[in-house]
C-alpha atoms as a PDB file:
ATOM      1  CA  UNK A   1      -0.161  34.942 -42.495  1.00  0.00           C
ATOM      2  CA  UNK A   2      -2.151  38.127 -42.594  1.00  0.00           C
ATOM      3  CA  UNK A   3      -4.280  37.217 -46.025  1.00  0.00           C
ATOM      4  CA  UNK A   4      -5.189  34.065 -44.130  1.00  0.00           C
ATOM      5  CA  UNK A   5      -6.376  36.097 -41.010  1.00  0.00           C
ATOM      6  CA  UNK A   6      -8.162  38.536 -42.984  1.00  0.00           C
ATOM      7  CA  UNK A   7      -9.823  35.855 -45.056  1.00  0.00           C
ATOM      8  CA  UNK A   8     -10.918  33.952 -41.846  1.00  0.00           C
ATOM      9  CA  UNK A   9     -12.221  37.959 -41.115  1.00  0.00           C
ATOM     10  CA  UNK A  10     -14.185  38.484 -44.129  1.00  0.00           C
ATOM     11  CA  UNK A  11     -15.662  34.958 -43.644  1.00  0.00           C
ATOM     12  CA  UNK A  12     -16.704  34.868 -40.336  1.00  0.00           C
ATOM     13  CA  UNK A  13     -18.601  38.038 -41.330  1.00  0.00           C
ATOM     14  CA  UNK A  14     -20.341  36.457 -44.459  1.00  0.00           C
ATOM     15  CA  UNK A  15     -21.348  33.233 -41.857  1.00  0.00           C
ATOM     16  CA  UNK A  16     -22.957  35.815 -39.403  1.00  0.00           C
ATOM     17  CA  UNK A  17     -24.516  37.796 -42.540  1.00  0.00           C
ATOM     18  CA  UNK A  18     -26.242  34.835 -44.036  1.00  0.00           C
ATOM     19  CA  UNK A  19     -26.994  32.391 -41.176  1.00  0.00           C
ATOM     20  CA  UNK A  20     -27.048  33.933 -37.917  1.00  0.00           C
ATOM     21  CA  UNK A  21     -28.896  37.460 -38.581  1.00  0.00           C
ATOM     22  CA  UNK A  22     -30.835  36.054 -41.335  1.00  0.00           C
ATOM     23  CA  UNK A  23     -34.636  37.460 -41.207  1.00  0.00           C
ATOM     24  CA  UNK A  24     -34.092  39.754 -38.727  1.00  0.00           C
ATOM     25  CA  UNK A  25     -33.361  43.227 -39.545  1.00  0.00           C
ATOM     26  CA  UNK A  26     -29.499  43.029 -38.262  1.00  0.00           C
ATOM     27  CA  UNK A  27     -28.050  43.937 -35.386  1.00  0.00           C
ATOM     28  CA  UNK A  28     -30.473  46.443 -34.164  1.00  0.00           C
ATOM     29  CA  UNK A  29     -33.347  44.251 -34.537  1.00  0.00           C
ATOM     30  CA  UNK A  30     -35.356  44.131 -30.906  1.00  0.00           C
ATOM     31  CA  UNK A  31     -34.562  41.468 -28.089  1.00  0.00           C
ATOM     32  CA  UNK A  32     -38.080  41.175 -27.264  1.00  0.00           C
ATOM     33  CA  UNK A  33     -41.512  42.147 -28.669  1.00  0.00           C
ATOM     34  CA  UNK A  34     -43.380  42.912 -25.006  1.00  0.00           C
ATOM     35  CA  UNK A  35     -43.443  46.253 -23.830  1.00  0.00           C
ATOM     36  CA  UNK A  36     -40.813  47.269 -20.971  1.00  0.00           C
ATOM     37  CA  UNK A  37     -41.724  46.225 -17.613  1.00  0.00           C
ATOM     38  CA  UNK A  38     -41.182  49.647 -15.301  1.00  0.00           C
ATOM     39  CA  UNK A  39     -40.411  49.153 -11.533  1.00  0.00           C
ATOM     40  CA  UNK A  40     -41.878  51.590  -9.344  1.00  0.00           C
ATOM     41  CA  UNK A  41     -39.356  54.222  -7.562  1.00  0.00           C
ATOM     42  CA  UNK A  42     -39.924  53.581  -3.971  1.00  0.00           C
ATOM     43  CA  UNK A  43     -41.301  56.171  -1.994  1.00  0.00           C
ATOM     44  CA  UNK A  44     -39.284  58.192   0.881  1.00  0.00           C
ATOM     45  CA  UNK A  45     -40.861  58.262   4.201  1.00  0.00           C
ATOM     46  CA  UNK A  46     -39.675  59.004   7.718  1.00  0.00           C
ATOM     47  CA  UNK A  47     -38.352  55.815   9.633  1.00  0.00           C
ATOM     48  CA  UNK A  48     -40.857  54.019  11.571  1.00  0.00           C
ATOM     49  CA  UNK A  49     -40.684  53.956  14.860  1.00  0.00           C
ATOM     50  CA  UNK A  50     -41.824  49.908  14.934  1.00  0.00           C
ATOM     51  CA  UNK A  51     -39.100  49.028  12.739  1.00  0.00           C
ATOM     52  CA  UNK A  52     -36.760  50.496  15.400  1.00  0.00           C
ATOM     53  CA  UNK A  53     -38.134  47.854  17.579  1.00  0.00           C
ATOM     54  CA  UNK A  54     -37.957  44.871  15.216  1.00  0.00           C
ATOM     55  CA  UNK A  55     -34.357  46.209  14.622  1.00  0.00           C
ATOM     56  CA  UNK A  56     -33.535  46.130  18.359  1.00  0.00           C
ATOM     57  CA  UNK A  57     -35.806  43.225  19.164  1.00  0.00           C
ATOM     58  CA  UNK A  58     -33.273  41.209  16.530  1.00  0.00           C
ATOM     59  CA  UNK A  59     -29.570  42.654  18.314  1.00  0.00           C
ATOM     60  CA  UNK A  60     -31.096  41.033  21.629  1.00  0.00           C
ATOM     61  CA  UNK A  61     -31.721  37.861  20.329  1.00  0.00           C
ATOM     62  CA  UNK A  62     -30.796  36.427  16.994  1.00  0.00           C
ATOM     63  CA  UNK A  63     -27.239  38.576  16.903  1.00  0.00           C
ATOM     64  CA  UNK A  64     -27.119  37.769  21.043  1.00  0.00           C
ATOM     65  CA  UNK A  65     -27.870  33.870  20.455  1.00  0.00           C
ATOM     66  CA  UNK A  66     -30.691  34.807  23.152  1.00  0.00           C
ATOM     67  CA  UNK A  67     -33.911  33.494  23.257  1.00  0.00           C
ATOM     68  CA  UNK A  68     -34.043  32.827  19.694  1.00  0.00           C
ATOM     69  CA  UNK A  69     -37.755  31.555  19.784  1.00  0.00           C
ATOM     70  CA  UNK A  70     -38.533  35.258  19.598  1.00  0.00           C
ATOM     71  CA  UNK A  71     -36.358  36.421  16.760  1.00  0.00           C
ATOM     72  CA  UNK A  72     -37.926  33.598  14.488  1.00  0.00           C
ATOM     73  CA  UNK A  73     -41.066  35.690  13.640  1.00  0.00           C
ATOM     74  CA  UNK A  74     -38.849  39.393  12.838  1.00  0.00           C
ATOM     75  CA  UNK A  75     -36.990  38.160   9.966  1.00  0.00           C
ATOM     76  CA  UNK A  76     -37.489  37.100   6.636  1.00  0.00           C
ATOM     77  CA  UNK A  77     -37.620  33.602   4.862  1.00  0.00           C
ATOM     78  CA  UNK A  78     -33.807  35.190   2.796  1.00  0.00           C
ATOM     79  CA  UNK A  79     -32.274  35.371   6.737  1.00  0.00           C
ATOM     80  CA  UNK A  80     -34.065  32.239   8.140  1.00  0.00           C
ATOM     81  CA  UNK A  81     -32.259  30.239   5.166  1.00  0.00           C
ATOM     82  CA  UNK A  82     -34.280  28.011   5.121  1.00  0.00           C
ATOM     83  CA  UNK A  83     -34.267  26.487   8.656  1.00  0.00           C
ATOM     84  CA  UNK A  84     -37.397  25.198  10.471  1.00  0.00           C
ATOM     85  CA  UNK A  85     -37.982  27.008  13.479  1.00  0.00           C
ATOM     86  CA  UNK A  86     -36.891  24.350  15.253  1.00  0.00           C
ATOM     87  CA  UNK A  87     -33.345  24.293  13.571  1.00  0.00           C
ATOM     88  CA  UNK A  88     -33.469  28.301  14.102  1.00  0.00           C
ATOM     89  CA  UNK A  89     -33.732  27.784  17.827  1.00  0.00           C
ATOM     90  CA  UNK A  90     -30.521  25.162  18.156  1.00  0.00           C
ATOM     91  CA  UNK A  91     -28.270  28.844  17.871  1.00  0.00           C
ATOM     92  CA  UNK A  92     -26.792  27.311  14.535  1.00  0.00           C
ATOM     93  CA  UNK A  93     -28.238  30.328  12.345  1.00  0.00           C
ATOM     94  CA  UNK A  94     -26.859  32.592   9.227  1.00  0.00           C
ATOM     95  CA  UNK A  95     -26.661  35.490  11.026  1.00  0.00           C
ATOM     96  CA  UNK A  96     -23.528  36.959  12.625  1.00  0.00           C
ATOM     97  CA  UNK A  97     -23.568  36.782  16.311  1.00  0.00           C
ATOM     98  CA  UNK A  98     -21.527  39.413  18.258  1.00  0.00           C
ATOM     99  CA  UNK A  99     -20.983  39.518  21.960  1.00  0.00           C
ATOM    100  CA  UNK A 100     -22.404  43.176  21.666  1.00  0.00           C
ATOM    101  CA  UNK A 101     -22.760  44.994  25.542  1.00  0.00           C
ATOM    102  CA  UNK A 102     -24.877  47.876  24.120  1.00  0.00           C
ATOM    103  CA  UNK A 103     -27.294  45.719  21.920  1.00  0.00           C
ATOM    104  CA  UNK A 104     -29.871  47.215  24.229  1.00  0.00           C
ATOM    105  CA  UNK A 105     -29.232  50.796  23.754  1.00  0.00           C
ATOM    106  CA  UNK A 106     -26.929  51.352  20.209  1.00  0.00           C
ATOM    107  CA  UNK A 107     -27.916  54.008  18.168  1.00  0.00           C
ATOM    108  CA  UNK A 108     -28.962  53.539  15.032  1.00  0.00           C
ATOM    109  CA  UNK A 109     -28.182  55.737  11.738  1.00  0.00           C
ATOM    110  CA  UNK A 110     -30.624  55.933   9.098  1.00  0.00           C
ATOM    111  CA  UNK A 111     -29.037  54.903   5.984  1.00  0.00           C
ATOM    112  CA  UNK A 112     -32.155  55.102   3.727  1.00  0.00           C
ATOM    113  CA  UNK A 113     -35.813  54.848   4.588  1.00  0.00           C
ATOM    114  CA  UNK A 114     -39.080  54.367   2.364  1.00  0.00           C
ATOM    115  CA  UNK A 115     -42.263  53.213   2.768  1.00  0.00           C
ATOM    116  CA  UNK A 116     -41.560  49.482   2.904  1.00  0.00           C
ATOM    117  CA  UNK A 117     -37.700  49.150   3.038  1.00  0.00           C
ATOM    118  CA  UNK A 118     -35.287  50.469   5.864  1.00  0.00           C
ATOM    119  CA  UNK A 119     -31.214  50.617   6.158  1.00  0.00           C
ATOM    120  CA  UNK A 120     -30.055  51.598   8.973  1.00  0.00           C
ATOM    121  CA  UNK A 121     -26.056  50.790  10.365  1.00  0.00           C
ATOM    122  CA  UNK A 122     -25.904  50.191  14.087  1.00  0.00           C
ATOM    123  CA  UNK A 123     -22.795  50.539  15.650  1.00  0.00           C
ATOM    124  CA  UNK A 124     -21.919  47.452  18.555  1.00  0.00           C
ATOM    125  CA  UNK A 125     -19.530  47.172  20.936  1.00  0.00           C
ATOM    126  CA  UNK A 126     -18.482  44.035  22.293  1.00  0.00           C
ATOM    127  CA  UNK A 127     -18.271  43.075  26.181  1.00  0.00           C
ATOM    128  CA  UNK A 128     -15.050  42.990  27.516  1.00  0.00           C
ATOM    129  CA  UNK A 129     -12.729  40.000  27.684  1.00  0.00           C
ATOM    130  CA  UNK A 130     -14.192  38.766  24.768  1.00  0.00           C
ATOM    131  CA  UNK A 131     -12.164  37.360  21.881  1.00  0.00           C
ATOM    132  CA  UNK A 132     -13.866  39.623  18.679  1.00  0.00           C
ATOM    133  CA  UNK A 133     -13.663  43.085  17.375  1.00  0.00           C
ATOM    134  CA  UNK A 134     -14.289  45.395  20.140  1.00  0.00           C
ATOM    135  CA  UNK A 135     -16.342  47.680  18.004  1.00  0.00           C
ATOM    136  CA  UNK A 136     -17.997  46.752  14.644  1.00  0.00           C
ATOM    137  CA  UNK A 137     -20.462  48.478  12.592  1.00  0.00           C
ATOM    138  CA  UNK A 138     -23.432  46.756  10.824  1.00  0.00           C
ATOM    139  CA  UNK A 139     -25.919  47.316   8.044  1.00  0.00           C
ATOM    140  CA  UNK A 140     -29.319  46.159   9.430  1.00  0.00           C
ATOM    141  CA  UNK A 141     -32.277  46.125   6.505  1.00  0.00           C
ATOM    142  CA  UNK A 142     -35.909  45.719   7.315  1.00  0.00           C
ATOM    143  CA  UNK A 143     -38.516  45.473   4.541  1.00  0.00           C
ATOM    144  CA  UNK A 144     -42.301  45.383   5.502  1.00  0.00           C
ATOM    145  CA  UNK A 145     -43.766  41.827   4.675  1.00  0.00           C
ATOM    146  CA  UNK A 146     -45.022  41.082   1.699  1.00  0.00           C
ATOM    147  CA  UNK A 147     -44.182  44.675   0.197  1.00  0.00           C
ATOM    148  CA  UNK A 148     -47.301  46.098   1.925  1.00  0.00           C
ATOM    149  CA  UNK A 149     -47.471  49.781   3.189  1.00  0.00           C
ATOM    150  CA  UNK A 150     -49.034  48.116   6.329  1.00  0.00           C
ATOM    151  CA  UNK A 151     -47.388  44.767   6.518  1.00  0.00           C
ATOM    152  CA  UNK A 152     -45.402  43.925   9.452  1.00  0.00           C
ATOM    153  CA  UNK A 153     -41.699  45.117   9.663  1.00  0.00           C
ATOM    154  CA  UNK A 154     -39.136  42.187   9.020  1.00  0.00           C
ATOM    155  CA  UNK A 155     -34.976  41.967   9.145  1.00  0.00           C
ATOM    156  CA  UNK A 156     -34.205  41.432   5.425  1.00  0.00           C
ATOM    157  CA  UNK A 157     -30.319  41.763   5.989  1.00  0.00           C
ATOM    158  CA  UNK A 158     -27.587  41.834   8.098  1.00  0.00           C
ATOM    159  CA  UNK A 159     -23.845  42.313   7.655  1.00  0.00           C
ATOM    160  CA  UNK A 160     -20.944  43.705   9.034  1.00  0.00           C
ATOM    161  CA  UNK A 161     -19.209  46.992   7.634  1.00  0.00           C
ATOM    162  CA  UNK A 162     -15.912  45.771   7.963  1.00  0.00           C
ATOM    163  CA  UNK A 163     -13.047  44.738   5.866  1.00  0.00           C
ATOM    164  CA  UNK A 164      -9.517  43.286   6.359  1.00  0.00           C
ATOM    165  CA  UNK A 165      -7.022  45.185   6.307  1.00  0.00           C
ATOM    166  CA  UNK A 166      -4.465  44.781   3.337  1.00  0.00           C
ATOM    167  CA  UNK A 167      -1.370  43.623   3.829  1.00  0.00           C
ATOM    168  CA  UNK A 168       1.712  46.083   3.600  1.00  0.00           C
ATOM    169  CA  UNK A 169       4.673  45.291   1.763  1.00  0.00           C
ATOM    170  CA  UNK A 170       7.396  47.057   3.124  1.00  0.00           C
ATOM    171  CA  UNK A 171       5.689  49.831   5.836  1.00  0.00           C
END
């Protein structure tokens, strides 16, 4: 049993030897002959003030299901999904709507914030009597269009910070 296994061994390696690795210099031989692509770091900057607005422009409508004509334009082609404006403005959308009372005046927290990207968390609070979390935190993204320094602030994500809780045994 173990001479047959360490036969099947020694020729697996002999296969790979002659057929697979053949012409190349082995294992270490390079994936690819181009030269490394290098991504540039992104560069820190204070938040901008406009992408507070685009940020707070978005709670009142797309997360409120309010007016939704105007939150068509603040965020990306990756939120809009796809959808037409059209489809955008029948409320069924792929972002998370929340009852939120203070969508007008939450804070938000500055997560990270560069020249043409923004994270920010934004803490809501639902109106009473309704039937959701009464208080939920959420990541809110904003990248400026098209990657320009200038380009207009857009909401590139949305999600909420929150997870279930796990179930307990015997607590």
């Amino acid at each position: 049993m173990w001479l047959s296994g360490g036969l099947f061994v020694v020729g697996l390696i002999v296969f790979l030897s002659a057929f697979v690795l053949r012409g190349t210099s082995g294992l270490h031989s390079p994936i690819s002959n181009l030269p490394a692509q290098h991504i540039k770091q992104p560069v820190r900057a204070a938040p901008d003030p406009k992408a507070y607005t685009v940020a707070r422009k978005f709670l009142e409508t797309a997360v409120l299901r309010k007016n939704l004509d105007q939150a068509y334009p603040i965020v990306n082609r990756d939120i809009k999904g796809g959808l037409t404006k059209r489809q955008w403005e029948t409320g069924n959308i792929p972002v998370i709507g929340y009852p939120a009372e203070n969508a007008d005046d939450a804070g938000f927290e500055v997560v990270s914030s560069y020249t043409t990207q923004i994270m920010l968390i934004v803490d809501l609070v639902a109106r009473p009597g309704s039937s959701v979390r009464p208080h939920l935190p959420f990541w809110l993204g904003l990248v400026r269009a098209g990657g320009k320094l200038k380009g207009r602030w857009l909401v590139d994500y949305f999600q909420a910070d929150y997870s279930p809780p796990l179930p307990c045994g015997n607590c």
